[in-house]
Structure formats: C-alpha cells, structure tokens
N, C-alpha and C. Protein backbone atom coordinates (compact mmCIF):
# COMPACT_ATOMS: atom_id res chain seq x y z
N UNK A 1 125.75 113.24 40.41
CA UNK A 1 125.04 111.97 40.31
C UNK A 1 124.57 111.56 41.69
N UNK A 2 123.36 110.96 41.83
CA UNK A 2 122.79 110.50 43.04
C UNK A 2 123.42 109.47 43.41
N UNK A 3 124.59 108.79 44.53
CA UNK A 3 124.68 108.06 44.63
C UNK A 3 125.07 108.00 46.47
N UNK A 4 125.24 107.37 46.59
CA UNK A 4 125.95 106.65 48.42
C UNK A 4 125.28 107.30 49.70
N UNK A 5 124.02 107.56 49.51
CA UNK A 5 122.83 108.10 50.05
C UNK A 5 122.69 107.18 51.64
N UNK A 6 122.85 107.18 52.48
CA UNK A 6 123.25 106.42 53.48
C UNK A 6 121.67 105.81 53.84
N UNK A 7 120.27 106.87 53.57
CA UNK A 7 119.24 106.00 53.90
C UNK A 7 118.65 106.48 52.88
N UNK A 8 118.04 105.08 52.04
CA UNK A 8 117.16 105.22 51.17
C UNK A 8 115.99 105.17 51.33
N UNK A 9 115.06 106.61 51.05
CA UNK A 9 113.41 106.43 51.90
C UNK A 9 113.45 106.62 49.96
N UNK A 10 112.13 106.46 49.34
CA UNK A 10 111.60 106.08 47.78
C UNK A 10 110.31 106.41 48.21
N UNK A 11 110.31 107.64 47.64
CA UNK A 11 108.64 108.72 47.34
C UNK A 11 108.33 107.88 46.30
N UNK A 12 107.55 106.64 46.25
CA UNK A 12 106.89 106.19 45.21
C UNK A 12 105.93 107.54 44.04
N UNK A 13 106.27 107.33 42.53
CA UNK A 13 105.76 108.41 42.33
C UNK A 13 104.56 107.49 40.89
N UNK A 14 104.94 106.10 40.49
CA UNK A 14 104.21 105.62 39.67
C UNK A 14 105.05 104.07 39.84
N UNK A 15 104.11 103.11 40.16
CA UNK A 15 104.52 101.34 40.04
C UNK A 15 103.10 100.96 39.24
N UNK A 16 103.64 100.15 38.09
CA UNK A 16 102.99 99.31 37.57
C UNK A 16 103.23 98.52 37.11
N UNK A 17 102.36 97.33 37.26
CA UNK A 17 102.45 96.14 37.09
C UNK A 17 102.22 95.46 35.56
N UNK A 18 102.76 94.85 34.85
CA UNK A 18 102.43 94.02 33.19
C UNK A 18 102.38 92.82 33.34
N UNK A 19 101.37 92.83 32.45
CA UNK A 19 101.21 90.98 31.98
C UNK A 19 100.88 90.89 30.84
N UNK A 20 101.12 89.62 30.35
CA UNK A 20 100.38 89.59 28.87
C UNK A 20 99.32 89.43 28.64
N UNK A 21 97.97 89.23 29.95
CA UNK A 21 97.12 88.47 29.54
C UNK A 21 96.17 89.43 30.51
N UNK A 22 94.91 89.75 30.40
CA UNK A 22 94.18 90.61 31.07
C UNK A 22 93.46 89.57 32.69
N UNK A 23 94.51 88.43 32.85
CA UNK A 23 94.16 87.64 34.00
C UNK A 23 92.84 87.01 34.42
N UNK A 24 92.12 87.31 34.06
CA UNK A 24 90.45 87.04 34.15
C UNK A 24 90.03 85.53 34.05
N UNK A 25 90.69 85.11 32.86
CA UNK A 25 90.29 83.78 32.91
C UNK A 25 92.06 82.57 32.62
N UNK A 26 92.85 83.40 32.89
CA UNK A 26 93.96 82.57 32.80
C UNK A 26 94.98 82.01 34.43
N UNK A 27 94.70 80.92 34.25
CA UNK A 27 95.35 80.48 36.06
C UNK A 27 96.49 81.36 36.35
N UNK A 28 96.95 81.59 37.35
CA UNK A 28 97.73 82.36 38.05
C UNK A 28 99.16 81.72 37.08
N UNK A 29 99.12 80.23 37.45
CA UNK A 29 100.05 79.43 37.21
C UNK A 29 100.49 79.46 35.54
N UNK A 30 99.99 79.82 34.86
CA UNK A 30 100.31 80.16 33.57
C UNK A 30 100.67 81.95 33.40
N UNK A 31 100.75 82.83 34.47
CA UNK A 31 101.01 83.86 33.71
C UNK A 31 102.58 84.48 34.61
N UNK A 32 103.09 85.72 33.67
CA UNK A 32 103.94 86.04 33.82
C UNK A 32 103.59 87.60 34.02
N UNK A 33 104.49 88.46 35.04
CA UNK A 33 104.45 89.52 35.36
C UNK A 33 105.48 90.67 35.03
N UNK A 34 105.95 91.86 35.30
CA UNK A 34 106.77 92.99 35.35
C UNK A 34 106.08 93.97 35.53
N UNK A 35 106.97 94.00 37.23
CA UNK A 35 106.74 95.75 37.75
C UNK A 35 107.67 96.62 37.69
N UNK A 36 107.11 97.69 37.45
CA UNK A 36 107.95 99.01 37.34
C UNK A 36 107.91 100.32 37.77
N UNK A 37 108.50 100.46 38.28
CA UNK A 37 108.79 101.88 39.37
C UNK A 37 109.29 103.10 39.08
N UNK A 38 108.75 104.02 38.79
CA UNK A 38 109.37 105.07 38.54
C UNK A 38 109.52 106.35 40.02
N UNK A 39 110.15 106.59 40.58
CA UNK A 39 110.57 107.33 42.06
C UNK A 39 111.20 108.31 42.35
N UNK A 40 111.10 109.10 43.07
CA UNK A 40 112.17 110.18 43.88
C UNK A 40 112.90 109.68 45.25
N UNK A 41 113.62 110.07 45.94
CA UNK A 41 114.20 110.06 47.08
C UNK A 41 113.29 110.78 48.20
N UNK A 42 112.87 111.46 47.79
CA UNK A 42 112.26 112.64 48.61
C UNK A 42 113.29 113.57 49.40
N UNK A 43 114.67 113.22 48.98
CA UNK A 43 115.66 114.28 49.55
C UNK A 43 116.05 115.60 48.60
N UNK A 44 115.15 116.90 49.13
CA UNK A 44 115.59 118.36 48.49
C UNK A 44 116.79 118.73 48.67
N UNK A 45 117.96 118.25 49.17
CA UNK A 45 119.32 118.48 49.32
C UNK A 45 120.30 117.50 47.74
N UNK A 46 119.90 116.40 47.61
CA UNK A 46 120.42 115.53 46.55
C UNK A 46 119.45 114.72 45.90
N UNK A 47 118.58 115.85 45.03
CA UNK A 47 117.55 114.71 44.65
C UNK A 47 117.67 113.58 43.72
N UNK A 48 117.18 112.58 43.98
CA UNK A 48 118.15 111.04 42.96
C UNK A 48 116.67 110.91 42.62
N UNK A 49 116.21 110.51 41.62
CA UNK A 49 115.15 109.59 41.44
C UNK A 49 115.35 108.23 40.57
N UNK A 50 114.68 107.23 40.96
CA UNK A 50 114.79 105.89 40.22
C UNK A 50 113.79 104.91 39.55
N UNK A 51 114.45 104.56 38.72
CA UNK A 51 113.62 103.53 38.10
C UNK A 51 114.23 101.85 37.97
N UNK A 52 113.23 101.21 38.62
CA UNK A 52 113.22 99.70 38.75
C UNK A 52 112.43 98.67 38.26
N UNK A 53 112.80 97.84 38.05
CA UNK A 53 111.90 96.55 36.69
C UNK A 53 112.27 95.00 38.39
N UNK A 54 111.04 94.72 37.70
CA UNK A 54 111.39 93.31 38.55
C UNK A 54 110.22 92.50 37.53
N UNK A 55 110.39 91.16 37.90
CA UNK A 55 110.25 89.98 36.32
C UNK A 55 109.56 88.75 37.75
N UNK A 56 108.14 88.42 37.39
CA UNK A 56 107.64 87.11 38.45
C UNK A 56 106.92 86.39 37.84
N UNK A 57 107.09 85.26 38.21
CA UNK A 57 106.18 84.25 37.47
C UNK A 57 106.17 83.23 38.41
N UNK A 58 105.12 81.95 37.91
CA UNK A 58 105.10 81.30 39.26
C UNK A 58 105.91 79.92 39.38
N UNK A 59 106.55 79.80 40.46
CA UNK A 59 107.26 78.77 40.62
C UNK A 59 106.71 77.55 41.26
N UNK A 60 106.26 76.70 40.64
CA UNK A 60 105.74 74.75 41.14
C UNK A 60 106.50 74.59 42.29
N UNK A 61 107.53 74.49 42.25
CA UNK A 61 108.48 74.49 43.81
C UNK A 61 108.01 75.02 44.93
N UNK A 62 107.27 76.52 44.72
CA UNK A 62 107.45 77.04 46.19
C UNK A 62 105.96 77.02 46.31
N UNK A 63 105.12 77.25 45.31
CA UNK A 63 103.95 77.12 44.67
C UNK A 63 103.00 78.85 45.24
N UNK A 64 104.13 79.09 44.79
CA UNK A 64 103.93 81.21 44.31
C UNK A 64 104.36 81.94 43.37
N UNK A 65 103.73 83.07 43.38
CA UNK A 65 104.78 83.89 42.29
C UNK A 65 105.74 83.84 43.09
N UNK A 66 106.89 84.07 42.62
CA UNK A 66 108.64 84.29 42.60
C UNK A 66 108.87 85.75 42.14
N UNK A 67 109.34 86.52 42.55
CA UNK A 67 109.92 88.13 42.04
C UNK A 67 111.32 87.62 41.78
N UNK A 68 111.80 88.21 40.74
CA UNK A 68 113.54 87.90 40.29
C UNK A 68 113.95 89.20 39.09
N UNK A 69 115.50 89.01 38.82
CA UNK A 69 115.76 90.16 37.65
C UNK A 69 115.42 91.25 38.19
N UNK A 70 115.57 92.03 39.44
CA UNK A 70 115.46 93.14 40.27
C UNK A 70 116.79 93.93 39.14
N UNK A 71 116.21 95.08 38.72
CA UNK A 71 117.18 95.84 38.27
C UNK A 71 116.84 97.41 38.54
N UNK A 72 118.13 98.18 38.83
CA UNK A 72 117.64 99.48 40.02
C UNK A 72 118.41 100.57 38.86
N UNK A 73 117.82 101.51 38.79
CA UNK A 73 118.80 102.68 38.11
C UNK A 73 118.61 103.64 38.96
N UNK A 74 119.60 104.88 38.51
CA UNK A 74 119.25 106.19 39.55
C UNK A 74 119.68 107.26 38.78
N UNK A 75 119.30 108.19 38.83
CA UNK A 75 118.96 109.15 38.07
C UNK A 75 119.02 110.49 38.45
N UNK A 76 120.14 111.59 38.07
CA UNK A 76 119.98 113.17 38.77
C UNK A 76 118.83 114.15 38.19
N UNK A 77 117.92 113.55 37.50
CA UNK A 77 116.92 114.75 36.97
C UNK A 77 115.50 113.65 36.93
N UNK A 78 114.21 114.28 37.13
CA UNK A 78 113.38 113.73 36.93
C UNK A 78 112.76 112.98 35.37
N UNK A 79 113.41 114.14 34.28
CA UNK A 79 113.27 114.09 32.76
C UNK A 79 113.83 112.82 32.56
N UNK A 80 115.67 112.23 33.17
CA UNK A 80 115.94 111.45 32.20
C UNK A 80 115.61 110.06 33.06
N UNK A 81 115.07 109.95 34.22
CA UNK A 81 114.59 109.09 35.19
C UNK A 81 113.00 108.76 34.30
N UNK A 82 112.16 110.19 34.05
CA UNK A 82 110.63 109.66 33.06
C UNK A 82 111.26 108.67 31.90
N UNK A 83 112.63 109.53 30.82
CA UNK A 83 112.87 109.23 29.57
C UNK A 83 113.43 107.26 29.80
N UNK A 84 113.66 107.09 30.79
CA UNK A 84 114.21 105.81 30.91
C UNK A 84 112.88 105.23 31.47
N UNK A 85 112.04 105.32 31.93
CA UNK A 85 110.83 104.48 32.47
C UNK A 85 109.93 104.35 31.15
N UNK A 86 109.92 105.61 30.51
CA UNK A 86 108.87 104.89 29.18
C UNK A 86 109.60 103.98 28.04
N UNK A 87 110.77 104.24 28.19
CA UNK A 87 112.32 103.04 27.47
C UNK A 87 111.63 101.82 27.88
N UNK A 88 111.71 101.74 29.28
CA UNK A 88 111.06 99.97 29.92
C UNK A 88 110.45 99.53 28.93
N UNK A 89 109.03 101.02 29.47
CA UNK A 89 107.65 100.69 29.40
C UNK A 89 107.74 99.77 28.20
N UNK A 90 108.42 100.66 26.60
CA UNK A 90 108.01 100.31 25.77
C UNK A 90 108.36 99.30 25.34
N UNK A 91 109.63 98.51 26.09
CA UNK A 91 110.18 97.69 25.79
C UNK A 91 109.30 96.17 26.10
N UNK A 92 108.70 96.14 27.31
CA UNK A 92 107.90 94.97 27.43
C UNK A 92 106.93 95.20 26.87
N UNK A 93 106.08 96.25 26.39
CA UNK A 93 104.84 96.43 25.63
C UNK A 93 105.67 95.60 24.19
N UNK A 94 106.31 95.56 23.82
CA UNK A 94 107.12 94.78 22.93
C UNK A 94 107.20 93.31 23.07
N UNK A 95 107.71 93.22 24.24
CA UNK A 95 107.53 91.67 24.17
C UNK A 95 106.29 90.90 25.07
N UNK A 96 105.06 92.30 24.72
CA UNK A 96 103.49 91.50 24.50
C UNK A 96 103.12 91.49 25.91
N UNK A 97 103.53 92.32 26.99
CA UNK A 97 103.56 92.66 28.03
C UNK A 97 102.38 94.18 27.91
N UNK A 98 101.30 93.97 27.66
CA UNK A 98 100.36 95.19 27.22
C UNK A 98 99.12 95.32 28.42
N UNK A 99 99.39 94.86 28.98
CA UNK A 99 98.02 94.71 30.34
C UNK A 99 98.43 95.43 31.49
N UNK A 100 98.54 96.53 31.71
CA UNK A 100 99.17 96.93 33.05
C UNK A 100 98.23 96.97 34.08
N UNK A 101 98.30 97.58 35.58
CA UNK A 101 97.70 98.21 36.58
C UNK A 101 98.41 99.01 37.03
N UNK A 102 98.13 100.43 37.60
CA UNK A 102 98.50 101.14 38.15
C UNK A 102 98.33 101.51 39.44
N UNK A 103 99.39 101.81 40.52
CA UNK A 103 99.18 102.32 41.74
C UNK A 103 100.18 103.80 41.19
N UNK A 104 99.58 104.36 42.39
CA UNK A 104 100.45 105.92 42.86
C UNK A 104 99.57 106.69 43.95
C-alpha cells in the first residue's frame, strides 16, 4: 500500500471540475462546485496514485468561493485508483452535478 511517502510531488493525470449549471447565465453566487483529481506520485520505486473530491460554493462572509470536504484516497494500482474516480464521477453526476471542465 502507498503510504508514509515523506514528499508528496502529484503527477496530475486528470482534475475536473462539476457544477450543476453550465454557468453562463447563473451568478457565481448561486452556484455550487466539485473537483476531482485523479493522480500518480510520479515515484517508479512505490507507485501510489490518488484520487481527491473537494466541494465549493460561495460564502457571503468572505464574499468567495470557499473550497471545503477535501477528501484524499490512495491507491497501489492505477485500475483501482481509475475504478474509484469514475465511483465519484458517477456519484455527483447523480446528484445533478453534470457540467464538468477538464484540465490535464
């Protein structure tokens, strides 16, 4: 198992972003976000790869989005690191989270 890795460098390998709403004509201030990360270590000695969810929406208080609900997994094979990122995926495509963007 990938774990106690003393420096964590993260080969971004796919982050994308969800919303419910294709943003165009809805204020910032009404919408809600989730990004998700799917990654390697980039270490060929113990390769870990991970997948991470983070949850933002905007807060009147600070008067920004807010990032919160940071949740990190880690993973010894790339298969069950994919098999758990399309788990997310499909899970907020569920709760109407169908608008993504993609970086990589």
């Amino acid at each position: 198992m990938c774990t106690g890795l003393a420096v964590w460098r993260t080969i971004h390998t796919v982050q994308e972003v969800f919303s419910r709403c294709d943003g165009r004509k809805t204020p910032l201030c009404e919408q809600e976000f989730y990004e998700l990360l799917f990654g390697d270590s980039g270490d060929s000695r113990q390769p870990c790869f991970i997948v991470k969810q983070s949850h933002a929406q905007w807060s009147e208080v600070d008067r920004q989005i807010m990032w919160d609900e940071l949740e990190s997994e880690r993973f010894p094979t790339r298969e069950e690191a994919k098999k758990r990122y399309e788990a997310r995926r499909s899970a907020l495509a569920e709760k109407g989270f169908v608008y993504s963007v993609t970086t990589n």
